[in-house]
Protein backbone atom coordinates (compact mmCIF):
# COMPACT_ATOMS: atom_id res chain seq x y z
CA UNK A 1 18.12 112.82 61.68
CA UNK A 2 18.99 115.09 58.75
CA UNK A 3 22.02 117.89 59.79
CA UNK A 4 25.50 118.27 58.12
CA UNK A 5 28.26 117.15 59.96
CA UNK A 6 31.94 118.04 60.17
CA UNK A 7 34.37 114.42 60.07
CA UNK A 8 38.41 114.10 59.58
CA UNK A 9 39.35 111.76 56.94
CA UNK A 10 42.14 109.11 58.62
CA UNK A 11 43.54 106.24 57.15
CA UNK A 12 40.40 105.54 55.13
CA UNK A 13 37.66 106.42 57.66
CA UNK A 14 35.64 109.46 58.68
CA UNK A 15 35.58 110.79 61.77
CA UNK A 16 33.26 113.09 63.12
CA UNK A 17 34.68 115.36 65.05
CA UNK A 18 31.24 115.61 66.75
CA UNK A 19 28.74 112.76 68.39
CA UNK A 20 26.28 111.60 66.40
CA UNK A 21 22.98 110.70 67.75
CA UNK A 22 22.48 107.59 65.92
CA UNK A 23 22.38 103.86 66.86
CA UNK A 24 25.42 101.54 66.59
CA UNK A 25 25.26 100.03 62.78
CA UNK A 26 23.27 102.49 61.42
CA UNK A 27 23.23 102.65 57.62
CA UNK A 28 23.79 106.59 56.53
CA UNK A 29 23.95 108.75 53.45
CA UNK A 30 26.93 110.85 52.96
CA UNK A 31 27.19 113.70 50.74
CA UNK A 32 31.33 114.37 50.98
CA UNK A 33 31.93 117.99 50.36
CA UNK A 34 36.20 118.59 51.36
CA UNK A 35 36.22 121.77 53.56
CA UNK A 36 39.56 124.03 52.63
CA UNK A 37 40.72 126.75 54.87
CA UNK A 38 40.92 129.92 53.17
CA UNK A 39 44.32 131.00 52.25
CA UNK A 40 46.04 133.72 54.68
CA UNK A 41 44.96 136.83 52.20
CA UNK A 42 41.89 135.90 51.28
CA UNK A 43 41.30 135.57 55.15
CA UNK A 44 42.60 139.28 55.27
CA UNK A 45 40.55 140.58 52.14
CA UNK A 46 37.26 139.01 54.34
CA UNK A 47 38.15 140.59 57.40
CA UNK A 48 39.02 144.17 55.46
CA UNK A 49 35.41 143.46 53.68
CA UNK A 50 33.90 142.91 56.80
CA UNK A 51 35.22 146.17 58.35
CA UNK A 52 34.17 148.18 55.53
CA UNK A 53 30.86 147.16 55.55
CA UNK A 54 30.47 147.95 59.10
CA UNK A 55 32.14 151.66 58.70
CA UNK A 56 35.10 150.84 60.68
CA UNK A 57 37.47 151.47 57.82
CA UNK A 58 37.18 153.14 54.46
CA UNK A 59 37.66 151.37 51.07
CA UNK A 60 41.06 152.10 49.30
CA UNK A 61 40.74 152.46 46.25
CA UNK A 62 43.67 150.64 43.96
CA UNK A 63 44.64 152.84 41.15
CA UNK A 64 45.22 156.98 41.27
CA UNK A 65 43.15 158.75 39.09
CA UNK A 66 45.41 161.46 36.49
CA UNK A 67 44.35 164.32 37.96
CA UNK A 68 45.20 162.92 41.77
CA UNK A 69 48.61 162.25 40.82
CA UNK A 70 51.50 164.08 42.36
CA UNK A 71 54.28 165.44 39.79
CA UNK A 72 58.03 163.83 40.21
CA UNK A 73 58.63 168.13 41.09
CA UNK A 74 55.75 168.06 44.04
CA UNK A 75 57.33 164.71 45.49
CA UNK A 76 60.81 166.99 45.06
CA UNK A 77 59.93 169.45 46.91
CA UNK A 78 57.55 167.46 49.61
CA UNK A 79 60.65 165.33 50.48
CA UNK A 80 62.90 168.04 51.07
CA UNK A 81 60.04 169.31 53.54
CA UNK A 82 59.69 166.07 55.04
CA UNK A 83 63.40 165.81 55.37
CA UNK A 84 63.93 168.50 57.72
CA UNK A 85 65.17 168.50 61.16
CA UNK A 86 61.88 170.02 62.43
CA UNK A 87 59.46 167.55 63.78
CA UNK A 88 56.43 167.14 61.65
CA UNK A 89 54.04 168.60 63.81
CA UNK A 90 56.26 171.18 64.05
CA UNK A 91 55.72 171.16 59.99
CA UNK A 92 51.95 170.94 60.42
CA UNK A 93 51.01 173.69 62.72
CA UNK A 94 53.98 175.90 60.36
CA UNK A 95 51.61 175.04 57.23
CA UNK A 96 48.40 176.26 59.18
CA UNK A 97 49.99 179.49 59.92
């Protein structure tokens, strides 16, 4: 029987944490590879590479090209819009007018 198992290392023995067809005493080769979890964002950057690939999201890219970036007068001028007492979709369908 050749398969890769998964065991818990306690107080100096592995234990599967599966049965093993084998008879008592058997003599067996182990190849001891330590399994670590992935950390919490590189779980996250998986599951966002994941969604990507199926076309459930779109990639973000990063960094702003030059030409993409909004002046400090633009942001000025778009927070006093945003500011108002009007509720943005009130905003909106004012702009599409």
């Amino acid at each position: 029987m050749n398969r890769t198992i998964t065991a818990i290392y306690e107080n100096g023995i592995l234990r599967p944490l599966s049965p093993l067809d084998l008879p008592e005493q058997s003599q067996v080769e182990l190849d001891v590879r330590q399994v670590v979890a992935p950390s919490k964002s590189a779980k996250h950057r998986q599951f966002h590479e994941a969604l990507v690939s199926a076309g459930l999201v779109a990639a973000v890219s990063k960094t702003i090209s030059a030409e993409n970036q909004i002046s400090s007068e633009r942001r000025k001028e778009l927070a006093e819009i945003f500011s108002s007492e009007k509720p943005l979709a009130e905003l909106i369908n004012a702009d599409r007018d």
